[in-house]
C-alpha atoms as a PDB file:
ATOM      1  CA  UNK A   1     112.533 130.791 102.764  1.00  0.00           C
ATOM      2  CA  UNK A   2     113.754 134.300 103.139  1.00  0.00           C
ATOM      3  CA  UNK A   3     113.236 136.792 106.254  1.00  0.00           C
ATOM      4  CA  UNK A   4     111.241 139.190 105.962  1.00  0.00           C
ATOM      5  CA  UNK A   5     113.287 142.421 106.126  1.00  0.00           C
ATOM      6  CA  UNK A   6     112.608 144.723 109.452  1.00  0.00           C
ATOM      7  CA  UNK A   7     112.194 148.548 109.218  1.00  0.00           C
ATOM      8  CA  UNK A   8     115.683 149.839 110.444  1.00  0.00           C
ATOM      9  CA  UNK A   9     114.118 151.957 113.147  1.00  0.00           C
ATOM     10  CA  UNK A  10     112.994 148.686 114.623  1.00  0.00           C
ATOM     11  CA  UNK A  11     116.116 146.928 114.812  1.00  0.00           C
ATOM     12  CA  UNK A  12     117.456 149.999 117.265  1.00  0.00           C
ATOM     13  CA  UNK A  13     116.949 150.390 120.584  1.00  0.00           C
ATOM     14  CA  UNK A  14     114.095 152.988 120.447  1.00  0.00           C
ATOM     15  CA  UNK A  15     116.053 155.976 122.189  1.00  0.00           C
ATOM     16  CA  UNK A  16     117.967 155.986 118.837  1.00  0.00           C
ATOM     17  CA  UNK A  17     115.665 156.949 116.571  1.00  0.00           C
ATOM     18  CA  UNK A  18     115.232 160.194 115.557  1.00  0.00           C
ATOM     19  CA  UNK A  19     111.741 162.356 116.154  1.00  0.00           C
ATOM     20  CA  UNK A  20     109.718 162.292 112.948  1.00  0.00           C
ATOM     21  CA  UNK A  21     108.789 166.251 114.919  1.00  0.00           C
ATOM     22  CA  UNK A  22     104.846 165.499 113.248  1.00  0.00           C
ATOM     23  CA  UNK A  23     106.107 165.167 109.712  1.00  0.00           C
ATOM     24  CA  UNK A  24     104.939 162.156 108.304  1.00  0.00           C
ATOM     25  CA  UNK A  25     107.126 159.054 107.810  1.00  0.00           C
ATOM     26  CA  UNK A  26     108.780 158.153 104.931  1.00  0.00           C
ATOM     27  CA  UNK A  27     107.086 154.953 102.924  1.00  0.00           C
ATOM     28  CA  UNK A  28     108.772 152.214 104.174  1.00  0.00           C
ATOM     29  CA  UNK A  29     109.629 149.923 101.982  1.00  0.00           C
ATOM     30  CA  UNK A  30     107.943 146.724 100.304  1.00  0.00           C
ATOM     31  CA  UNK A  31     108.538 143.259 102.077  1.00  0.00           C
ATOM     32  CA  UNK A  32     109.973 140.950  99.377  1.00  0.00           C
ATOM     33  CA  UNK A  33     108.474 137.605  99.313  1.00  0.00           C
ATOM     34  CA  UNK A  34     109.279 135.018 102.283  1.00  0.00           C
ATOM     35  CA  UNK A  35     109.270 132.748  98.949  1.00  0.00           C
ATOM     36  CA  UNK A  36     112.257 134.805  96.997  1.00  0.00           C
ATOM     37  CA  UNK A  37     111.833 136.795  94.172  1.00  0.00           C
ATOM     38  CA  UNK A  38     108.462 137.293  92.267  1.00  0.00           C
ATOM     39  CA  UNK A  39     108.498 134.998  89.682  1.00  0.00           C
ATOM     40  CA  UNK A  40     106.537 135.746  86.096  1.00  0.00           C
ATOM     41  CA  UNK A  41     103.201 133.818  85.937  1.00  0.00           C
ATOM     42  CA  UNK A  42     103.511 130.380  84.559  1.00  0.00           C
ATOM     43  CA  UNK A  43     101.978 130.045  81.253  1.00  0.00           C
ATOM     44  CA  UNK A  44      99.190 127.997  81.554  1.00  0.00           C
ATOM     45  CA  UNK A  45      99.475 124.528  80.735  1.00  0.00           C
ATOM     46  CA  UNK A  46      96.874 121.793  79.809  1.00  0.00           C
ATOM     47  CA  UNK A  47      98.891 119.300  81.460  1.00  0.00           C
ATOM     48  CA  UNK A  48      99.985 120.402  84.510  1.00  0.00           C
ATOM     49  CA  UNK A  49      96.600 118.997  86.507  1.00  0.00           C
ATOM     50  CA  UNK A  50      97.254 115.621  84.879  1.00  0.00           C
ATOM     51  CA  UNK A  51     100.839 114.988  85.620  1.00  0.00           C
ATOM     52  CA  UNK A  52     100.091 115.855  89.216  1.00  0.00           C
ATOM     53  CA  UNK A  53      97.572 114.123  89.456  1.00  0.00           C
ATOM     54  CA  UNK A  54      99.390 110.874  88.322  1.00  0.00           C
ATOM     55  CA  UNK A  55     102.384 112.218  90.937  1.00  0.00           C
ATOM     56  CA  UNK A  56     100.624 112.860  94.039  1.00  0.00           C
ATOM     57  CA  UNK A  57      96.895 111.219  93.854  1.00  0.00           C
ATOM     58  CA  UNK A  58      96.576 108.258  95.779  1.00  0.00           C
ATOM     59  CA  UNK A  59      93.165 107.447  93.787  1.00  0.00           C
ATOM     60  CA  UNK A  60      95.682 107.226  90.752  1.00  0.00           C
ATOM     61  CA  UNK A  61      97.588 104.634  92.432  1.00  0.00           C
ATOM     62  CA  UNK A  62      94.589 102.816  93.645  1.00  0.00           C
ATOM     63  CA  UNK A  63      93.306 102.531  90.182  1.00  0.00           C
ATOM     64  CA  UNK A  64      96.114 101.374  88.813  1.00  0.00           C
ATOM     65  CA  UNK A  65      96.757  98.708  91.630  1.00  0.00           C
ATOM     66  CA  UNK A  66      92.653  98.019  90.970  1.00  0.00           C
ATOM     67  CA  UNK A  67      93.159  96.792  87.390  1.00  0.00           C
ATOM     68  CA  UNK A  68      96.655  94.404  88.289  1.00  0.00           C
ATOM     69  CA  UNK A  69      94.606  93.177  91.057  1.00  0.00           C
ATOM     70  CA  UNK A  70      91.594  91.949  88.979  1.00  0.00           C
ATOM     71  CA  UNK A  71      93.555  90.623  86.395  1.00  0.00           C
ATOM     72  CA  UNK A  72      95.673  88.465  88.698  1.00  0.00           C
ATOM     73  CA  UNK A  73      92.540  87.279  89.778  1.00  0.00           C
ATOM     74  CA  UNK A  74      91.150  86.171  86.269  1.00  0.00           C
ATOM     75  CA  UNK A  75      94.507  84.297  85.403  1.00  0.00           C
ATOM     76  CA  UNK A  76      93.956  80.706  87.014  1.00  0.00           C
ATOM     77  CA  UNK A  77      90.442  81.331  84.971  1.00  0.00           C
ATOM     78  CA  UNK A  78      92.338  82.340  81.265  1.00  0.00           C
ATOM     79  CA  UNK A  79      94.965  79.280  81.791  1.00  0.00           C
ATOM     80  CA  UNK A  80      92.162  76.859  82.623  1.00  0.00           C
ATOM     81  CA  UNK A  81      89.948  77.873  79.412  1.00  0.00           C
ATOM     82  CA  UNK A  82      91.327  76.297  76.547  1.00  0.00           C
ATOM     83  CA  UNK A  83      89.508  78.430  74.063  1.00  0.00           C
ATOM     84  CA  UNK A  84      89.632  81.946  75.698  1.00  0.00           C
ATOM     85  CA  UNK A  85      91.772  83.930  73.762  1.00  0.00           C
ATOM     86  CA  UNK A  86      92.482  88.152  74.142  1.00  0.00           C
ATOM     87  CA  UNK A  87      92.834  88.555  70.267  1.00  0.00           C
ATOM     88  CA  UNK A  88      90.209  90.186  68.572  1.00  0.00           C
ATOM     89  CA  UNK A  89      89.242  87.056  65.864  1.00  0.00           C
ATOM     90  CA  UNK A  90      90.524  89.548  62.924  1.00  0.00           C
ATOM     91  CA  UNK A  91      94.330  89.713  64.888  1.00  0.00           C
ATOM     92  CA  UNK A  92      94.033  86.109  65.267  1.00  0.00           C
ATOM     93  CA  UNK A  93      95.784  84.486  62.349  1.00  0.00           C
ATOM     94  CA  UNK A  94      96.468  80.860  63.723  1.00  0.00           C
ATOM     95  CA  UNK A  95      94.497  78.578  66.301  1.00  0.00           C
ATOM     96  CA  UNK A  96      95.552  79.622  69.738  1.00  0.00           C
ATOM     97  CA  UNK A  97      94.864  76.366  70.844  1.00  0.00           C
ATOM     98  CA  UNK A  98      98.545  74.415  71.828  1.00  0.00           C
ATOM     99  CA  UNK A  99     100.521  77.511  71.655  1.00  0.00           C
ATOM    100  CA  UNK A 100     102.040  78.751  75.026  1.00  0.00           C
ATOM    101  CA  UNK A 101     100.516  81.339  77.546  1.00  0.00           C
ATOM    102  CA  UNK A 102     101.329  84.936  77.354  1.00  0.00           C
ATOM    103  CA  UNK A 103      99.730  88.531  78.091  1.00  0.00           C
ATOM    104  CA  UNK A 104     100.442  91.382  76.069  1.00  0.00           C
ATOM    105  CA  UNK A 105     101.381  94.894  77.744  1.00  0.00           C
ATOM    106  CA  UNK A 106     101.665  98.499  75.982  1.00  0.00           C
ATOM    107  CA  UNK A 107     104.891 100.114  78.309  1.00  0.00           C
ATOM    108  CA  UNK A 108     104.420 103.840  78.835  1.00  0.00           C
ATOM    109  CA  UNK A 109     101.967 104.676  81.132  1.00  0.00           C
ATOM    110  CA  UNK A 110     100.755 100.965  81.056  1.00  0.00           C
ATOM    111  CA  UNK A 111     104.111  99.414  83.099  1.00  0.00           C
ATOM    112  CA  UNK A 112     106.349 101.983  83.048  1.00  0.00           C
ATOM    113  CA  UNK A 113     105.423 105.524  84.578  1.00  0.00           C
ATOM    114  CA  UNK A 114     107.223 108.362  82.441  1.00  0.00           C
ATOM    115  CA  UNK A 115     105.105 111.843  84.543  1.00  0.00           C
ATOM    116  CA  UNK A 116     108.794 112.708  85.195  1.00  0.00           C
ATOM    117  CA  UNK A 117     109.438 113.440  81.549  1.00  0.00           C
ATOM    118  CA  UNK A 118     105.492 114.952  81.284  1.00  0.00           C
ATOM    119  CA  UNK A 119     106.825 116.804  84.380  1.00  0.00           C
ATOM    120  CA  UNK A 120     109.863 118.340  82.703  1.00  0.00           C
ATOM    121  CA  UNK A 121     108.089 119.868  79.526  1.00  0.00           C
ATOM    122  CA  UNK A 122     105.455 121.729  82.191  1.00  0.00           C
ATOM    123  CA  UNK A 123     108.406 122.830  83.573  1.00  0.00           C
ATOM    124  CA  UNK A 124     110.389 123.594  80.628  1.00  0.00           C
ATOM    125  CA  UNK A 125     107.534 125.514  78.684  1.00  0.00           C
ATOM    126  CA  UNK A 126     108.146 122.423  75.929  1.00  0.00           C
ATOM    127  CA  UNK A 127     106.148 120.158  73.488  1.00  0.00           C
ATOM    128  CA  UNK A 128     106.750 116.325  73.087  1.00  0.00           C
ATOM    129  CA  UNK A 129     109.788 115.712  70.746  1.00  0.00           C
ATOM    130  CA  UNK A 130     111.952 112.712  69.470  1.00  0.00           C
ATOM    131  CA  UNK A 131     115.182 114.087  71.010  1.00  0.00           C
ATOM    132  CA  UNK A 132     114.261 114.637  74.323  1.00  0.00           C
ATOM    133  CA  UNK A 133     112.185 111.412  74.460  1.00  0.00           C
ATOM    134  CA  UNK A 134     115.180 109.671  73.687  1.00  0.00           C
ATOM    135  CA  UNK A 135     117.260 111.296  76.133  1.00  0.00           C
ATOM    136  CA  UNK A 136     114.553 110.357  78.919  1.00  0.00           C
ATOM    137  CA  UNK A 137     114.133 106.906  77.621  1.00  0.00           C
ATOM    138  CA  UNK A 138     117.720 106.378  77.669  1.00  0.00           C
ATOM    139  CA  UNK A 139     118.187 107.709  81.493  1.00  0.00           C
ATOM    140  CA  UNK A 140     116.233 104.148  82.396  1.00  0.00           C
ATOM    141  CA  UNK A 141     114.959 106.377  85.375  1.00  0.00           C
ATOM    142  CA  UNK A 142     110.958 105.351  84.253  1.00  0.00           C
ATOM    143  CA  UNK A 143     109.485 103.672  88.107  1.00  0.00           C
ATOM    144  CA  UNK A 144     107.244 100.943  87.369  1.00  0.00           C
ATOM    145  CA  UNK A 145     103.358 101.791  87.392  1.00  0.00           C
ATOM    146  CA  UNK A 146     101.262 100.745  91.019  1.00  0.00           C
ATOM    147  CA  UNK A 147     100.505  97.014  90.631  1.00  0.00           C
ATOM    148  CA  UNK A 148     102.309  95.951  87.667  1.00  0.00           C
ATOM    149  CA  UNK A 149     105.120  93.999  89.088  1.00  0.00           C
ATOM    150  CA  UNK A 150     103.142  91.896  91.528  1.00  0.00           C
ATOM    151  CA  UNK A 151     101.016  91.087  88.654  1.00  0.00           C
ATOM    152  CA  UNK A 152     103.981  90.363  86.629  1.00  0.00           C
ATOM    153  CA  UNK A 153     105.006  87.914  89.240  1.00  0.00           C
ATOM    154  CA  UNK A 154     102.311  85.894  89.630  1.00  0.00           C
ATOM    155  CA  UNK A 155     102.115  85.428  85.857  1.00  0.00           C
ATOM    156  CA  UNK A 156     105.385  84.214  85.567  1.00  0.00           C
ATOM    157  CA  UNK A 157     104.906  81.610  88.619  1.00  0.00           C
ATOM    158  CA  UNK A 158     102.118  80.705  86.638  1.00  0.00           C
ATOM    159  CA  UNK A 159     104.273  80.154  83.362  1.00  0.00           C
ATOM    160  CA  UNK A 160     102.772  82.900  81.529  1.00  0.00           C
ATOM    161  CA  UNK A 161     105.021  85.134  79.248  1.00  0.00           C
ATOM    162  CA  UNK A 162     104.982  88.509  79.350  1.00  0.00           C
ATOM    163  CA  UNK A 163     105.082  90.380  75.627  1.00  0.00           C
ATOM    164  CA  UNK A 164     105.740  93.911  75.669  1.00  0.00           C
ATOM    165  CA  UNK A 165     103.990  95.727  72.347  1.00  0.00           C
ATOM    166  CA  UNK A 166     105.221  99.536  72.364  1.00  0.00           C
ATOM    167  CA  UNK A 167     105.273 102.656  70.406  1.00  0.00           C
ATOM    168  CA  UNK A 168     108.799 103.399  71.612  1.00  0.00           C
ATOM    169  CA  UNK A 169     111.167 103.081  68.431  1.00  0.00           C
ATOM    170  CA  UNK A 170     113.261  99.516  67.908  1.00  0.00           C
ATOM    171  CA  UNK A 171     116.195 101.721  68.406  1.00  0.00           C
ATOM    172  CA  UNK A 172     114.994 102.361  72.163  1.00  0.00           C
ATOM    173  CA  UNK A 173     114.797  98.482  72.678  1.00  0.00           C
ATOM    174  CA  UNK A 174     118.075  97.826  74.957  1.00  0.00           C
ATOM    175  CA  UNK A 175     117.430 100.866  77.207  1.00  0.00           C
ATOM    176  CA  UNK A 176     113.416 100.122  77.309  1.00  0.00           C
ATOM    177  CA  UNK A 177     114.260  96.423  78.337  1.00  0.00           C
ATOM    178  CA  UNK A 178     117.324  97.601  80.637  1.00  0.00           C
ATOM    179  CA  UNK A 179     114.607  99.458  82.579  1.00  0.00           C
ATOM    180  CA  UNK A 180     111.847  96.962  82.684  1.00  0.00           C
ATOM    181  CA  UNK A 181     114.553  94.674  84.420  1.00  0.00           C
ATOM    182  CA  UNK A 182     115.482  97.454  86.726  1.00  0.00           C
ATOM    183  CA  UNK A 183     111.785  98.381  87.964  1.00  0.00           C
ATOM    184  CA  UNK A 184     111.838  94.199  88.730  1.00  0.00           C
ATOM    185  CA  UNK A 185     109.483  93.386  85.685  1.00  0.00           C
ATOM    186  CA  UNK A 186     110.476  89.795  83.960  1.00  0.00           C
ATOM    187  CA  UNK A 187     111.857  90.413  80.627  1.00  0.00           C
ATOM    188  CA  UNK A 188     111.666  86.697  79.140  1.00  0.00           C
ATOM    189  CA  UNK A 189     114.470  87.658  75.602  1.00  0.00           C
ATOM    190  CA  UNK A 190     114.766  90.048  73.354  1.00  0.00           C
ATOM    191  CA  UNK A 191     112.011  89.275  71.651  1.00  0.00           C
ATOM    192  CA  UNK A 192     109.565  90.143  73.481  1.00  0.00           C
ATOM    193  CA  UNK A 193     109.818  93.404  73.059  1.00  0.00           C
ATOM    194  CA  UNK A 194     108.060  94.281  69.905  1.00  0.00           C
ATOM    195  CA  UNK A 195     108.896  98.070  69.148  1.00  0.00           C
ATOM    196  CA  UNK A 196     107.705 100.447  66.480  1.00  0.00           C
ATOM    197  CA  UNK A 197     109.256  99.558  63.183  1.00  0.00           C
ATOM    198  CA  UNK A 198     108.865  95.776  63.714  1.00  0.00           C
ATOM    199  CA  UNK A 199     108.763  93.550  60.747  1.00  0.00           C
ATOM    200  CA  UNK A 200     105.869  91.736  60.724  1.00  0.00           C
ATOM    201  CA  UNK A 201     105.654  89.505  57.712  1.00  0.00           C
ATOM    202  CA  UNK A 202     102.605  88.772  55.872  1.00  0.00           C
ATOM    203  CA  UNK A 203     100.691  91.706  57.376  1.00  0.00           C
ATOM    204  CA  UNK A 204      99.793  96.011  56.692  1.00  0.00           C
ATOM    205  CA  UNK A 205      98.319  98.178  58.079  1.00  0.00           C
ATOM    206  CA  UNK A 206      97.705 101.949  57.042  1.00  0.00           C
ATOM    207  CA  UNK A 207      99.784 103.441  60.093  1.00  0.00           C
ATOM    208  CA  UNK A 208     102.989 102.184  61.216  1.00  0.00           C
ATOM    209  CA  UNK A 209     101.861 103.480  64.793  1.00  0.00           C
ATOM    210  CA  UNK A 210      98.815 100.879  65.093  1.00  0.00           C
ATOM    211  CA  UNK A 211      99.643  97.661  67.076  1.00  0.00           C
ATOM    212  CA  UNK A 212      97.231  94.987  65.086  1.00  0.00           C
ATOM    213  CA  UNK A 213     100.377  93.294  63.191  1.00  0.00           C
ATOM    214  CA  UNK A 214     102.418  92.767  66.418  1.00  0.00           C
ATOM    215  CA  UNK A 215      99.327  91.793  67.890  1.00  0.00           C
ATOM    216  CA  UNK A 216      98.973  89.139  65.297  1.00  0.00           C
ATOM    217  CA  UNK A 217     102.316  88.253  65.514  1.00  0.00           C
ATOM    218  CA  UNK A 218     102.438  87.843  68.991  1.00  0.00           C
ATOM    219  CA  UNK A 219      99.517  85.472  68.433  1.00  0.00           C
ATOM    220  CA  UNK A 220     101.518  83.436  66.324  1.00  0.00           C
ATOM    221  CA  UNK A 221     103.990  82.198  68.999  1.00  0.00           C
ATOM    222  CA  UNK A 222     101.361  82.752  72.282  1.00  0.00           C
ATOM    223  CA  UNK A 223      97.507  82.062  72.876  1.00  0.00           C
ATOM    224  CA  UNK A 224      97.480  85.839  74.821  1.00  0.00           C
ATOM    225  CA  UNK A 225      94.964  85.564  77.484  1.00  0.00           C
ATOM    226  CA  UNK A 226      95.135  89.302  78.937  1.00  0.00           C
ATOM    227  CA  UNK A 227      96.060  92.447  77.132  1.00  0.00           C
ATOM    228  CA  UNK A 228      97.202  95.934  79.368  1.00  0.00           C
ATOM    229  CA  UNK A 229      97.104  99.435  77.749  1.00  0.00           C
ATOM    230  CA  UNK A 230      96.290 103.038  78.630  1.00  0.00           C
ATOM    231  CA  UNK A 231      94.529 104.051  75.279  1.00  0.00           C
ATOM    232  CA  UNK A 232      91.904 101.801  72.956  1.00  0.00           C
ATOM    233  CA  UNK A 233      94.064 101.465  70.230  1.00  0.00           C
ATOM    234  CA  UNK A 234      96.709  98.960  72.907  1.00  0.00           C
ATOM    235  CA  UNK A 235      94.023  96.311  72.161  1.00  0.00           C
ATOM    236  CA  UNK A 236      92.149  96.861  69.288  1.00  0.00           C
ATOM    237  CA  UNK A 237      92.289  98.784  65.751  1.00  0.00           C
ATOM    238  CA  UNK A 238      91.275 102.183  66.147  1.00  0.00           C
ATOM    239  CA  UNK A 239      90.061 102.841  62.520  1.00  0.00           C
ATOM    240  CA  UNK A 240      88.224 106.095  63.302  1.00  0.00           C
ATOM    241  CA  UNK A 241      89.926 108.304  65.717  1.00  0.00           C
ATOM    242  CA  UNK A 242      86.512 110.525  66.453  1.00  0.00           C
ATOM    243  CA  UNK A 243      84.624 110.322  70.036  1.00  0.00           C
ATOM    244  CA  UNK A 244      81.828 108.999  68.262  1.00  0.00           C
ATOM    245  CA  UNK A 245      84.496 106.479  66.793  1.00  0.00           C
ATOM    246  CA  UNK A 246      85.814 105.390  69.680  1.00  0.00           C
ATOM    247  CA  UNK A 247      82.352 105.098  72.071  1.00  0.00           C
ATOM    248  CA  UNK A 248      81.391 102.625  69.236  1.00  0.00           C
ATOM    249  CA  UNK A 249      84.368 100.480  69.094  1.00  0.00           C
ATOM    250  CA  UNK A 250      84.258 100.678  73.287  1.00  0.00           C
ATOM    251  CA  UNK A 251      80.543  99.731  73.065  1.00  0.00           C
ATOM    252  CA  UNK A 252      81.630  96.653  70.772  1.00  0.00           C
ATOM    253  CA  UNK A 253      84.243  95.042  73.199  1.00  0.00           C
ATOM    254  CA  UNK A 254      82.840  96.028  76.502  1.00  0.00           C
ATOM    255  CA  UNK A 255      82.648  93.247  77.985  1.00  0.00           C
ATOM    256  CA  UNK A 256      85.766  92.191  77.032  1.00  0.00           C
ATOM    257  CA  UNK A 257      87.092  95.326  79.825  1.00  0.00           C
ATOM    258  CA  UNK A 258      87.908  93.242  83.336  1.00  0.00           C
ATOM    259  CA  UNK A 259      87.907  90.118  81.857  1.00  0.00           C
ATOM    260  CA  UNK A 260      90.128  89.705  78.698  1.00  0.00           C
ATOM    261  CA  UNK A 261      91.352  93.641  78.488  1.00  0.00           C
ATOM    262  CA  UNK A 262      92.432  96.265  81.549  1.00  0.00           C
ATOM    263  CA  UNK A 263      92.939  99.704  81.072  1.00  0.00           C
ATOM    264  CA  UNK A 264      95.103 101.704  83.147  1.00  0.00           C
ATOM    265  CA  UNK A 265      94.948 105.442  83.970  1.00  0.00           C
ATOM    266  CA  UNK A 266      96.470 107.951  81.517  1.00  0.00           C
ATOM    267  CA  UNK A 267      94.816 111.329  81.640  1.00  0.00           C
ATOM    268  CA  UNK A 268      98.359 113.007  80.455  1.00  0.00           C
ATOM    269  CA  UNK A 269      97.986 112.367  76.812  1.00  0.00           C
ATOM    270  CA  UNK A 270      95.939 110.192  74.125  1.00  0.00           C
ATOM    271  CA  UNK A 271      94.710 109.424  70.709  1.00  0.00           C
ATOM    272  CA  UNK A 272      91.426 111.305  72.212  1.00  0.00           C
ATOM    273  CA  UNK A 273      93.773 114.597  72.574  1.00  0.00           C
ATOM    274  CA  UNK A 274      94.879 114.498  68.819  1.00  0.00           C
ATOM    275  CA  UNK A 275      91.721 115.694  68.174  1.00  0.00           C
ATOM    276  CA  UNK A 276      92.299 118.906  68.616  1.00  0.00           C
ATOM    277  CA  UNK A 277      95.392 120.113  67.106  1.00  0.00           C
ATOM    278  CA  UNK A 278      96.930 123.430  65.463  1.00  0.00           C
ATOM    279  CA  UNK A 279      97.285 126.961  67.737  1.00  0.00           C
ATOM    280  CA  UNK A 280      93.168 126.734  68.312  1.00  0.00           C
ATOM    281  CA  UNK A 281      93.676 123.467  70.276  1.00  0.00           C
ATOM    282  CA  UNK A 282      92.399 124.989  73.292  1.00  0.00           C
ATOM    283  CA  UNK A 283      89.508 126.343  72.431  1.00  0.00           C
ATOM    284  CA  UNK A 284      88.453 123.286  70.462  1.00  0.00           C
ATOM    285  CA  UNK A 285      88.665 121.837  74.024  1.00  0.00           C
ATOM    286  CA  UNK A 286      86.658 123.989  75.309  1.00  0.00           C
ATOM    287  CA  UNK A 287      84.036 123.931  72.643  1.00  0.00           C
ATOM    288  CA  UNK A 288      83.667 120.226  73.192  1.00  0.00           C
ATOM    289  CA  UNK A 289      83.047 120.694  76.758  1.00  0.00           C
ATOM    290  CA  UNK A 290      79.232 119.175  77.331  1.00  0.00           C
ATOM    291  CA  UNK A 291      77.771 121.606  79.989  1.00  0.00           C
ATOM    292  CA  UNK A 292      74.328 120.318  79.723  1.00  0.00           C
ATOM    293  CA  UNK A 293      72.506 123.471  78.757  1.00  0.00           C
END
């Protein structure tokens, strides 16, 4: 930090300065800031409380380590169950019965912690974009999320597979699986990672975005007994993107949460924040605050 600056006078050996003879000092002048310059006001962002949050906040941490936790408790339970099963019954195109055990994990914010990218838009005064997503993705800098890789290992003791299902683009496959090995998660071949653009034969769906196909094709090789995600649309088909939309679908599968499905902490971004879109965003926001009046 820088020193505050001292009035000359005061850096003298009193005898030296000169009597003001009862005319009133000249102003001295400001102090700048022990912090350096004045900086301009940050533009407010609706993101900023989020990212830190997920930065600093041990109750993000212990939420995250909460879910992994629970789940590696339920796993001796899934393996043991012949007939449980993490597919929704429309995703499940074959009997699961036979096949080999896997779980199925979404990778941003799910196993892989990207704030530092959130982090650098705030800072930048920048939107989400293709090009610098790319960049970040291929720095392999992502840490892995709080819990994820002791889970991870006691799967994979257990001979369960983990698939990775992802919105991050097939061409992002070597540098997403380069960095899942580097944060210490198993990565089991290549084709486990199922990116956005995979080919899944014998299935459509109206957005290229939504994860049912992989889903079902994951199914094909593995009876999944867990699935992982930050957002509702990691485990099931989101077909109407409203709140009312999603508290329906949530009030559907709830008891599937904790048992068969875990949902980790993403308050950063969201299918719920597409909602409100266009240069009115925030006051939508604001208008669908409930303040109980």
């Amino acid at each position: 930090m820088r020193p505050i600056l001292l009035l000359a006078c005061a850096a003298l050996a009193l005898g030296a300065c000169k009597s003001a003879s009862f005319t009133a000092p000249a102003a001295a002048p400001a102090a700048p800031s022990p912090v350096g310059p004045a900086a301009p006001t940050a533009p407010a962002d609706d993101n900023l409380n989020a990212v830190l949050w997920v930065q600093t906040a041990v109750e993000y941490r212990a939420l995250s380590e909460q879910a992994y936790r629970a789940a590696a408790d339920r796993l001796d339970q899934a393996l043991k169950e012949r007939n449980w099963d993490a597919l929704v019954p429309e995703e499940r195109a074959n009997a699961a019965t036979g096949l080999k055990p896997a779980v199925v994990l979404d990778v941003d914010e799910t196993v892989l912690d990207n704030s530092p990218y959130q982090a650098r838009l705030i800072r930048d005064g920048k939107s989400y974009d293709d090009a610098t997503w790319d960049l970040w993705v291929a720095e392999k800098k992502a840490k892995a999320v709080p819990g994820v890789v002791d889970f991870a290992k006691a799967a994979t003791a257990k001979g369960v597979t983990l698939v990775y299902i992802s919105n991050r683009a097939v061409h992002l496959k070597e540098a997403t699986l380069a960095n899942l090995r580097a944060v210490g998660l198993p990565v089991a071949g290549d084709d486990v990672f199922l990116g956005l653009g995979t080919a899944v034969e014998g299935c459509t769906q109206p957005k290229a975005s939504e994860k049912n196909c992989r889903r079902q094709l994951a199914g094909r090789k593995y009876r999944v007994l867990m699935q992982f995600g930050d957002q509702l649309g990691d485990f099931v088909q989101v077909k109407d993107n409203s709140a009312a939309g999603h508290a329906a679908l949530y009030d559907e599968y709830a008891d599937w949460f904790g048992e068969r499905w875990f949902m980790l902490p993403n308050p950063t971004y969201g299918a719920w924040e597409t909602r409100y879109r266009g240069e009115a965003r925030r006051q939508a926001k604001r208008d669908a605050l409930d303040v109980a009046e």
